[in-house]
Protein backbone atom coordinates (compact mmCIF):
# COMPACT_ATOMS: atom_id res chain seq x y z
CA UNK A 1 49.63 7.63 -13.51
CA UNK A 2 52.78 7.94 -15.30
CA UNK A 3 52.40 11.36 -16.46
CA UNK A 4 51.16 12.51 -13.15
CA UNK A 5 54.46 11.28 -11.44
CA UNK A 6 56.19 12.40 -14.32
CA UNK A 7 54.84 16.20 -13.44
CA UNK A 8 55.67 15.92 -10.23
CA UNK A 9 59.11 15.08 -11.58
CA UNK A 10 59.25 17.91 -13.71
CA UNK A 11 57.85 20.12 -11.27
CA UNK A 12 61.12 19.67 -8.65
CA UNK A 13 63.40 19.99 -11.63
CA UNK A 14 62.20 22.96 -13.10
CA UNK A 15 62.56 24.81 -9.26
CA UNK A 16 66.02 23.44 -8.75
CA UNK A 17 67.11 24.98 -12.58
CA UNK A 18 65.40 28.52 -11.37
CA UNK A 19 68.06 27.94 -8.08
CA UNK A 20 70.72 27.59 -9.76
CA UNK A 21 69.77 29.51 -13.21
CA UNK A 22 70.11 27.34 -15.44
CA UNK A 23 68.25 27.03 -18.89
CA UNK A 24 66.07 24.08 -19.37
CA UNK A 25 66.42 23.66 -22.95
CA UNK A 26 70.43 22.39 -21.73
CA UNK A 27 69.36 19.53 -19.77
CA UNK A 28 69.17 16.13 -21.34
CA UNK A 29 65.82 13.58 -21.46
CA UNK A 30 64.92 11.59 -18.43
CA UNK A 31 62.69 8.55 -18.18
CA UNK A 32 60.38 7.20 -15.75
CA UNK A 33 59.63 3.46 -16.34
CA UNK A 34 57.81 1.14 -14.76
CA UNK A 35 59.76 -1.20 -12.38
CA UNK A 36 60.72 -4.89 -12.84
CA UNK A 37 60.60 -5.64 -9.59
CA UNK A 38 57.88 -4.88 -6.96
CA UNK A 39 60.42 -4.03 -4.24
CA UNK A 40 61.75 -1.31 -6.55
CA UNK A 41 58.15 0.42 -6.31
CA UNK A 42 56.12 1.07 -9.09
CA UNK A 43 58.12 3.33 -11.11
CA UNK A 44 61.67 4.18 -11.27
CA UNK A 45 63.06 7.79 -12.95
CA UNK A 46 67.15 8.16 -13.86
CA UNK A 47 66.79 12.00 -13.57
CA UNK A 48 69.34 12.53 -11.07
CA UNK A 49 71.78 10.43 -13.21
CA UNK A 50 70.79 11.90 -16.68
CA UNK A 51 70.91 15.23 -15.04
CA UNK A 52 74.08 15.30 -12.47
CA UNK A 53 75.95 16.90 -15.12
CA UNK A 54 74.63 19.57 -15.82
CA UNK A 55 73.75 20.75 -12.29
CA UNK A 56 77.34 19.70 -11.36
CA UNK A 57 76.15 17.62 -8.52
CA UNK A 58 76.47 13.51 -7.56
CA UNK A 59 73.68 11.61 -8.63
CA UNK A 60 72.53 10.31 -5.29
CA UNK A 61 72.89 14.10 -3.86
CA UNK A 62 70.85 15.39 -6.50
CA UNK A 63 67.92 13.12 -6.13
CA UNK A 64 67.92 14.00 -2.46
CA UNK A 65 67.43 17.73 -4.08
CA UNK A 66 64.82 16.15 -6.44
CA UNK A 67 62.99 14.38 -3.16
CA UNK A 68 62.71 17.55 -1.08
CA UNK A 69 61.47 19.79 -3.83
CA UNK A 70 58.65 17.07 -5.26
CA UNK A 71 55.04 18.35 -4.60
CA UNK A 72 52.97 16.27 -2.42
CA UNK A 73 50.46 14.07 -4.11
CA UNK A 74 48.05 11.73 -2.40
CA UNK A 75 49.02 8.80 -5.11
CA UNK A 76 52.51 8.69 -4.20
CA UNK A 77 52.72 6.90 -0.23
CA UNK A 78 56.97 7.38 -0.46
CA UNK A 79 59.50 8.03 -3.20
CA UNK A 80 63.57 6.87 -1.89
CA UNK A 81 66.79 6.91 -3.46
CA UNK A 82 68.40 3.23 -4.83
CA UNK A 83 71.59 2.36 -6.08
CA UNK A 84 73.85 4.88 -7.87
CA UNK A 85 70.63 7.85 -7.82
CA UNK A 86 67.86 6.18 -8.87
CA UNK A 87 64.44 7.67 -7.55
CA UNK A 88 62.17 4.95 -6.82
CA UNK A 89 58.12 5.77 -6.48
CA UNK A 90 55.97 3.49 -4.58
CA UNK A 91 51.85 4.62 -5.23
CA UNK A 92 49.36 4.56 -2.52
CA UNK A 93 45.87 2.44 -2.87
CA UNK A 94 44.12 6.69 -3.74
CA UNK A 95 46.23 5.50 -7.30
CA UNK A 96 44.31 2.87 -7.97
CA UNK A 97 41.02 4.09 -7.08
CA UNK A 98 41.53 6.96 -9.32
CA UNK A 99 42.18 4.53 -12.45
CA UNK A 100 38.64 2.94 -11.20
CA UNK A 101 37.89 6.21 -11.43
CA UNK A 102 39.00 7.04 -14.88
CA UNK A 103 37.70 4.33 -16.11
CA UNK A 104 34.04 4.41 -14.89
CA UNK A 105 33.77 8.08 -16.54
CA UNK A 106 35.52 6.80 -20.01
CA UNK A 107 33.86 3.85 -19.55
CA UNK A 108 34.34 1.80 -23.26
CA UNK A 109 36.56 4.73 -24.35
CA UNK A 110 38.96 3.53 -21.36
CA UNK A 111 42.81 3.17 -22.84
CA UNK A 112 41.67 4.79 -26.49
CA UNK A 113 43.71 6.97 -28.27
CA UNK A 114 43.93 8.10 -31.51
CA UNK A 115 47.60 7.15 -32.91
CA UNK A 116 45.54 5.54 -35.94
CA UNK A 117 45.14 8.80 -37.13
CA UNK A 118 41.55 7.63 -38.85
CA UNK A 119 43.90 5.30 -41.25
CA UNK A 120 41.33 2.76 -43.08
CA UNK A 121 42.91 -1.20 -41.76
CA UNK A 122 40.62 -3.98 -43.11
CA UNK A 123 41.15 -7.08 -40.82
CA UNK A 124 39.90 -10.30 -42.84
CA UNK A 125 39.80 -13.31 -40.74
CA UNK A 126 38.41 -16.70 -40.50
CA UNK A 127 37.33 -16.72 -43.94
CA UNK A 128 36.98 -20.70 -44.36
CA UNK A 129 34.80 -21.78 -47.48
CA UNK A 130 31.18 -22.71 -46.37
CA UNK A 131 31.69 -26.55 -47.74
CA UNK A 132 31.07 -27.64 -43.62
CA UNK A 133 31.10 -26.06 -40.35
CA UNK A 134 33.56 -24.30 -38.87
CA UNK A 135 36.47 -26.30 -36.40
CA UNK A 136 38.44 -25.44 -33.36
CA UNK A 137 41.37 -23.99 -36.04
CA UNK A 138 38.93 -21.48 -37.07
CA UNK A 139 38.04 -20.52 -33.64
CA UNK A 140 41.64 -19.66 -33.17
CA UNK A 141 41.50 -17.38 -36.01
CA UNK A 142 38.28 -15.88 -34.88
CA UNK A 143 39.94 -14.67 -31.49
CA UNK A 144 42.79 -13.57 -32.93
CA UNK A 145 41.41 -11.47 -35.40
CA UNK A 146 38.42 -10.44 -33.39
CA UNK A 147 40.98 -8.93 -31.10
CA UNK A 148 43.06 -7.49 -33.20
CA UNK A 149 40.28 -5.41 -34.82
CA UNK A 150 39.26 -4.03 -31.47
CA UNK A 151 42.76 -3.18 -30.39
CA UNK A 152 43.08 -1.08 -33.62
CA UNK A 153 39.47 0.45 -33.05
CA UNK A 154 41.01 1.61 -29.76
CA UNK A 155 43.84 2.83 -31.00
CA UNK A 156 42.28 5.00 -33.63
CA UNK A 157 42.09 3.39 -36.57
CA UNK A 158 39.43 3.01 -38.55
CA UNK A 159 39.14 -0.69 -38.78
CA UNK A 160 36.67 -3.14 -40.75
CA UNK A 161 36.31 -6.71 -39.81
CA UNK A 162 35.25 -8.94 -43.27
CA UNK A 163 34.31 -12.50 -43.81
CA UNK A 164 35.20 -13.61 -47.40
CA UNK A 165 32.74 -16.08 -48.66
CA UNK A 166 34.01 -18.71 -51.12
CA UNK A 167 30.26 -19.35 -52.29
CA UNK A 168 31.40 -19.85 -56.18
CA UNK A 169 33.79 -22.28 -57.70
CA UNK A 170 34.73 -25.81 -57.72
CA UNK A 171 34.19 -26.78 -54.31
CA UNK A 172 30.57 -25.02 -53.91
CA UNK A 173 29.75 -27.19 -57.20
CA UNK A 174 31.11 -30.25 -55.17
CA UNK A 175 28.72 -29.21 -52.24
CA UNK A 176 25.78 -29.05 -54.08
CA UNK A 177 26.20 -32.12 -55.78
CA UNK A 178 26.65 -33.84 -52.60
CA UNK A 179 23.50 -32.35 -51.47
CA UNK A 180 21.87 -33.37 -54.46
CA UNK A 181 23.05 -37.28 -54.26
CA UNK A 182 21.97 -37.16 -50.29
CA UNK A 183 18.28 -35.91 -51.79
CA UNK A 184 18.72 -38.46 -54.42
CA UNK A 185 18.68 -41.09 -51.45
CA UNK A 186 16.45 -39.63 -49.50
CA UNK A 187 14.01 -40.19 -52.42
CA UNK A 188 14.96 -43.88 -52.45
CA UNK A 189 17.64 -44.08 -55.20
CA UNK A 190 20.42 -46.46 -53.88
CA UNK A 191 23.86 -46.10 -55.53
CA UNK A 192 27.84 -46.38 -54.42
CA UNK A 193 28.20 -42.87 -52.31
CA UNK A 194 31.11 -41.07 -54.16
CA UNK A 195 34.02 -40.68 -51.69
CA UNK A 196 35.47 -37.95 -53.40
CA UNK A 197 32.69 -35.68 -52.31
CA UNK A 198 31.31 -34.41 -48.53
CA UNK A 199 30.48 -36.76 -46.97
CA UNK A 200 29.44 -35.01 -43.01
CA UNK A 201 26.05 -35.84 -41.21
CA UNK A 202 25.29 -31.58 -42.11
CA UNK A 203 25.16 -32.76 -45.76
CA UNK A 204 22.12 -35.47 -45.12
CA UNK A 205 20.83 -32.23 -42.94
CA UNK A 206 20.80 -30.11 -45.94
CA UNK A 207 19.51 -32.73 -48.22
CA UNK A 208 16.88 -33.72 -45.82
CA UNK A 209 15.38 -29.69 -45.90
CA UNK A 210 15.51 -29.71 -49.66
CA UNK A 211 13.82 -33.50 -49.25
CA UNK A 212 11.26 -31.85 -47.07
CA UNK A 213 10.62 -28.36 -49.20
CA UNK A 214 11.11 -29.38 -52.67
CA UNK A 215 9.43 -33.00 -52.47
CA UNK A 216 10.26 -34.82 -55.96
CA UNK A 217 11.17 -32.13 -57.97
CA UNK A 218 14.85 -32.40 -58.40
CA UNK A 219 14.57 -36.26 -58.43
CA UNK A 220 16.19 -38.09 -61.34
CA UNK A 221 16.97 -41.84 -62.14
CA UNK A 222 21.07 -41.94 -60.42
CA UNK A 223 22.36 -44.57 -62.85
CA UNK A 224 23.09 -42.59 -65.54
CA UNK A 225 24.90 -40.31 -63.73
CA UNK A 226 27.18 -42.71 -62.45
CA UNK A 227 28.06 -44.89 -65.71
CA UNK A 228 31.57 -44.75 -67.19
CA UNK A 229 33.01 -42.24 -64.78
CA UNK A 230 36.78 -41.43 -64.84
CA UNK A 231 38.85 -43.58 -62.99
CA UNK A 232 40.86 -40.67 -61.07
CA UNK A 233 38.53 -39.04 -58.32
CA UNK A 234 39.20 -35.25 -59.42
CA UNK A 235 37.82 -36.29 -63.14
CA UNK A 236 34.84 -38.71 -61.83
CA UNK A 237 33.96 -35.35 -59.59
CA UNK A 238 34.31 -33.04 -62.40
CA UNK A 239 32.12 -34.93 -64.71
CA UNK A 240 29.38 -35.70 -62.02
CA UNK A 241 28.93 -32.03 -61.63
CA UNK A 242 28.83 -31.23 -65.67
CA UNK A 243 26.24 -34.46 -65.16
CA UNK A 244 24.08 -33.15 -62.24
CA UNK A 245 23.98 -29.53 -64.17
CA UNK A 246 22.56 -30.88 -67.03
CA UNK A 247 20.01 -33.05 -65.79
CA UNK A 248 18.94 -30.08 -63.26
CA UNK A 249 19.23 -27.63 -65.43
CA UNK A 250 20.63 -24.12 -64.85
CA UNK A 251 18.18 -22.87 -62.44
CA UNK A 252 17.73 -26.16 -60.16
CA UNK A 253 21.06 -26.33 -59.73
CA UNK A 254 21.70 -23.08 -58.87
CA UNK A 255 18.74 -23.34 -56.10
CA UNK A 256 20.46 -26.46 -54.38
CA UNK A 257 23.75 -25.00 -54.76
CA UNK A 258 21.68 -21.75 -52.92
CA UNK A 259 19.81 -23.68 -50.36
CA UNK A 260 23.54 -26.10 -49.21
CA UNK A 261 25.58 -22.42 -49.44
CA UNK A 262 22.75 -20.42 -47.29
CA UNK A 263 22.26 -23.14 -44.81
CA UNK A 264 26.00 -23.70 -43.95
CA UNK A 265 26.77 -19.92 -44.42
CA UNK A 266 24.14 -19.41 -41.43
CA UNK A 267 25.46 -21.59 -39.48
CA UNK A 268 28.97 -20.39 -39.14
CA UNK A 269 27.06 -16.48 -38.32
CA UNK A 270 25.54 -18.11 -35.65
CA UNK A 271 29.17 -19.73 -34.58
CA UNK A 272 31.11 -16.94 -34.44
CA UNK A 273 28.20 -15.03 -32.89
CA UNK A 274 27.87 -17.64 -29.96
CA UNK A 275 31.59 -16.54 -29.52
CA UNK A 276 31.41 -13.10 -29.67
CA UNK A 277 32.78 -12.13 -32.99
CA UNK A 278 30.52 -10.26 -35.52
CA UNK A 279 31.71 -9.02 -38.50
CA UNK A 280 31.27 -5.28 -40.06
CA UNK A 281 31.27 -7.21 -43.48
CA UNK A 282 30.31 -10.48 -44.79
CA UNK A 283 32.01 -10.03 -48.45
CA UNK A 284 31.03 -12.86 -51.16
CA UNK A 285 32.53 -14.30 -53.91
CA UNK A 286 30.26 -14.52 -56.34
CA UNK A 287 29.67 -10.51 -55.94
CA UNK A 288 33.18 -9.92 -56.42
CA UNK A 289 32.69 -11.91 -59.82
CA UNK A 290 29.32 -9.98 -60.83
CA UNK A 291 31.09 -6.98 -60.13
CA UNK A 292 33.77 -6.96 -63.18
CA UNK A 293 37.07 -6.55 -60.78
CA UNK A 294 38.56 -10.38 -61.84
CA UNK A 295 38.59 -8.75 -65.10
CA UNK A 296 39.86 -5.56 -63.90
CA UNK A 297 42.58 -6.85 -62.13
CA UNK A 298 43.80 -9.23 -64.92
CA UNK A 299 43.89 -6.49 -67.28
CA UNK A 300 45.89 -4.46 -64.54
CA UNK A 301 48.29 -7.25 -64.00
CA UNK A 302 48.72 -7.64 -67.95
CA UNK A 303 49.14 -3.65 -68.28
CA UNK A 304 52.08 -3.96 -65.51
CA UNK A 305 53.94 -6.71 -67.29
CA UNK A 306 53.25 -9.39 -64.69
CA UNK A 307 51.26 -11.53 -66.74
CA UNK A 308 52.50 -13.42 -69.62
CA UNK A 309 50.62 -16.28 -71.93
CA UNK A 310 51.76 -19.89 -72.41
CA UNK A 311 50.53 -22.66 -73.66
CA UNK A 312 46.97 -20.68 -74.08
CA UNK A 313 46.84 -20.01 -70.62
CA UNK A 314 48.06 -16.93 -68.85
CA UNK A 315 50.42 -17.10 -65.70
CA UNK A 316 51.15 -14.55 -62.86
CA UNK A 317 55.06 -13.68 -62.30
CA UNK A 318 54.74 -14.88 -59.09
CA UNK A 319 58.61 -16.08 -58.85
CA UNK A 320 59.50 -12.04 -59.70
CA UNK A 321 58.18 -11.97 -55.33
CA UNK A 322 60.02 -15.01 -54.10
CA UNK A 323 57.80 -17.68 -54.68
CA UNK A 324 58.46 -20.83 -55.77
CA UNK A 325 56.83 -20.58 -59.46
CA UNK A 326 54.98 -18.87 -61.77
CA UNK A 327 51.06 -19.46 -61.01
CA UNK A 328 48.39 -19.37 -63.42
CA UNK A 329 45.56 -17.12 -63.30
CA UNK A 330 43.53 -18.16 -66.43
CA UNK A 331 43.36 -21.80 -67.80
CA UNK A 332 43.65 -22.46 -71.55
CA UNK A 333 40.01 -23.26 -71.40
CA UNK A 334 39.17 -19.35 -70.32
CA UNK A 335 38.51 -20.21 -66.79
CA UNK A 336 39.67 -18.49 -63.67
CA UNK A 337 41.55 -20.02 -60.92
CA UNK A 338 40.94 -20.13 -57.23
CA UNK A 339 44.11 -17.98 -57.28
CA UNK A 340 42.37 -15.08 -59.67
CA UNK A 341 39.64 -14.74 -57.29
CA UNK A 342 42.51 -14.27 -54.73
CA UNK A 343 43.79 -11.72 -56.72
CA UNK A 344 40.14 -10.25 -57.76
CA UNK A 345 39.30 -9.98 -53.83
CA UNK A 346 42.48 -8.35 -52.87
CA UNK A 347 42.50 -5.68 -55.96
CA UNK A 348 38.61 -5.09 -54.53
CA UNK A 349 40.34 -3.89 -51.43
CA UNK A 350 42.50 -1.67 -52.29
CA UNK A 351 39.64 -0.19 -54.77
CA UNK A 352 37.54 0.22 -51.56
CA UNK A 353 40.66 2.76 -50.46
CA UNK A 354 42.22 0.86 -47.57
CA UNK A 355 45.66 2.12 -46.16
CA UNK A 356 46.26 -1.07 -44.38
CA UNK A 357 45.19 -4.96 -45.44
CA UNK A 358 45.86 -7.11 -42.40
CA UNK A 359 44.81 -11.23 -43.36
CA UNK A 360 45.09 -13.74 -40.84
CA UNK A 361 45.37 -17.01 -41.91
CA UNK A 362 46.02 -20.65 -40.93
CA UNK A 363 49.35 -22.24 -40.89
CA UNK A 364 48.46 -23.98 -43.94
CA UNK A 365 48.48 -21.12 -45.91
CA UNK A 366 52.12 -19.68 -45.31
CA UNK A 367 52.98 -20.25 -48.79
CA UNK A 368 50.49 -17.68 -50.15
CA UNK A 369 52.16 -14.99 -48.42
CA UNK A 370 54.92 -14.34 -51.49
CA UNK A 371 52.50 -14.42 -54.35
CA UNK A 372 49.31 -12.54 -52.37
CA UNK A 373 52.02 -9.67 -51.68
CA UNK A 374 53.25 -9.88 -55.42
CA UNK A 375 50.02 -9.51 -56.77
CA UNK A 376 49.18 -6.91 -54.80
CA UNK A 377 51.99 -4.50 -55.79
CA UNK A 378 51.15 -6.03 -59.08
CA UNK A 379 47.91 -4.30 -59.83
CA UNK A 380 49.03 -1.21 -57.30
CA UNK A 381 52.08 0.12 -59.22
């Protein structure tokens, strides 16, 4: 409706310059705006001012001019003069059926444009590590970036929604064990319930499936396992998985660590789905590792000069972008941090030729802005 009125506008200037010859390319820019007030109408143009000037005429006299030469239009019911020349428009109720109009032929394409230009924007949201279901924090996340992708969509970019699965790593090891140690229960071993592992009704749930599919199989004698332990919680945890992996063995281990990653993964799908947010891409972890791009991107970061080794482990010049300190990417010991995958995920990205990364995240997470930039630029130079 704007550009109609704005024709109209146009339309009485440009037969008021032919009057009075002048050139149209020596008048300045209008605006029409929408009003703040509702007794103002429903849009408001300064023409008259911008242009008394250069017709040599008072404002308020020349949008009387202005009034007398508009077209008539069946959206417009009046248009009067306020203040020092302002030319106030008030629409008619044919305005708004029109828009109902519009909008029944565009239908979903309704308010789309194409200012995206086709740019590439992935929007990764949500995100949270499938150790438990999801909580009201995530849901926030969820609308937010739900909405954000769409907005994009409609504004002509083309946008990807992603999921990042955290299905490898410490804490997946710490699920499955606690899946494991439920099972162990279930089978009638009785033992002290570590507290430093999950301890939610959905890990008995879990257990109870692998209980009711796998019978005895993965059932071992729990004292052993829990002799001598470490007195601090993060070494007794540590040690119980090295413990559960090698009385499993590789490939029983990986199956319960499968089944308590599947399960939990499913139910956050059906979550977000019950709430209207499905994803173009559900992007995991452990396919990020298989893929080679941790290594990839260390070796990028160590061709750049932005990682250097001490005391046998190699640290990310993190502080170079503002944060706090250095970070390390690779322990002594050869393994990865949570913070390489970070980096392996986001050099994935920009591999997959995105123009713009967008991550929403939780509040907790504000100091990972500095270094998740840093490392970004890091393997992009």
């Amino acid at each position: 409706m704007r550009s109609e009125i704005r024709s109209l506008i146009t339309s009485a200037v440009d037969v008021l310059l032919q009057e009075r010859s002048i050139d149209s390319s020596e008048i300045p820019v209008w605006s029409l705006e929408r009003t703040k007030q509702k007794d103002h109408g429903d849009f408001a143009s300064n023409v008259a001012l911008v242009l008394a000037k250069s017709l040599g005429s008072k404002p308020r006299d020349l949008a009387q001019a202005v009034l007398e030469r508009l077209p008539a239009a069946v959206w417009v019911t009046r248009a009067e003069i306020a203040g020092p020349g302002f030319i106030n428009f008030y629409l008619s109720p044919a305005a708004y059926y029109q828009v109902i109009d519009d909008v029944r032929e565009a239908q979903s394409n309704y308010g789309c444009c194409r200012i995206g230009k086709g740019q590439r924007v992935l929007v990764e949201f949500v995100s949270a590590n499938p150790t438990g279901p999801l909580h009201v924090g995530h849901g926030r996340g969820a609308a937010y970036g739900d909405a954000l992708a769409r907005v994009l969509r409609a504004a002509g970019y083309d946008t990807q929604s992603e999921y990042y699965i955290n299905d490898a790593g410490r804490q997946m090891d710490i699920l499955a064990l606690s899946v494991w140690l439920r099972y162990l229960e279930l089978c009638g071993e009785s033992f002290d319930f570590p507290r430093s592992i999950y301890q939610g009704d959905y890990v008995f749930d879990i257990a109870s499936i692998l209980h009711r599919e796998g019978g005895a199989r993965y059932q071992h004698v729990v004292s052993p396992l829990m002799q001598d332990l470490p007195m601090d919680e993060d070494g007794a945890t540590d040690m119980l998985i090295e413990r559960a992996q090698r009385c499993l063995g590789p490939e029983d281990f990986h199956k319960i660590h499968e089944l308590a990653t599947n399960t939990l993964v499913e139910d956050i799908r059906r979550d977000l789905s019950a709430f209207s947010v499905d994803y173009d891409q559900w992007f995991s972890e452990s396919s990020l590792r298989a893929s080679g791009a941790m290594e990839r991107a260390v070796q990028k970061l160590k061709d750049n000069g932005y990682l250097y080794e001490k005391d046998g482990a190699w640290w990310f010049r993190s502080t170079d972008f503002g944060d706090e300190k250095d970070r390390v990417v690779i322990r002594a010991n050869g393994k990865s941090t949570y913070f390489a995958s970070d980096i392996a995920y986001h050099f994935d990205k920009l591999e997959r030729g995105f123009h713009e990364l967008i991550n929403i995240w939780g509040a907790d997470h504000h100091g990972y802005i500095s270094r998740v930039k840093g490392f970004v630029i890091g393997t992009w130079v």
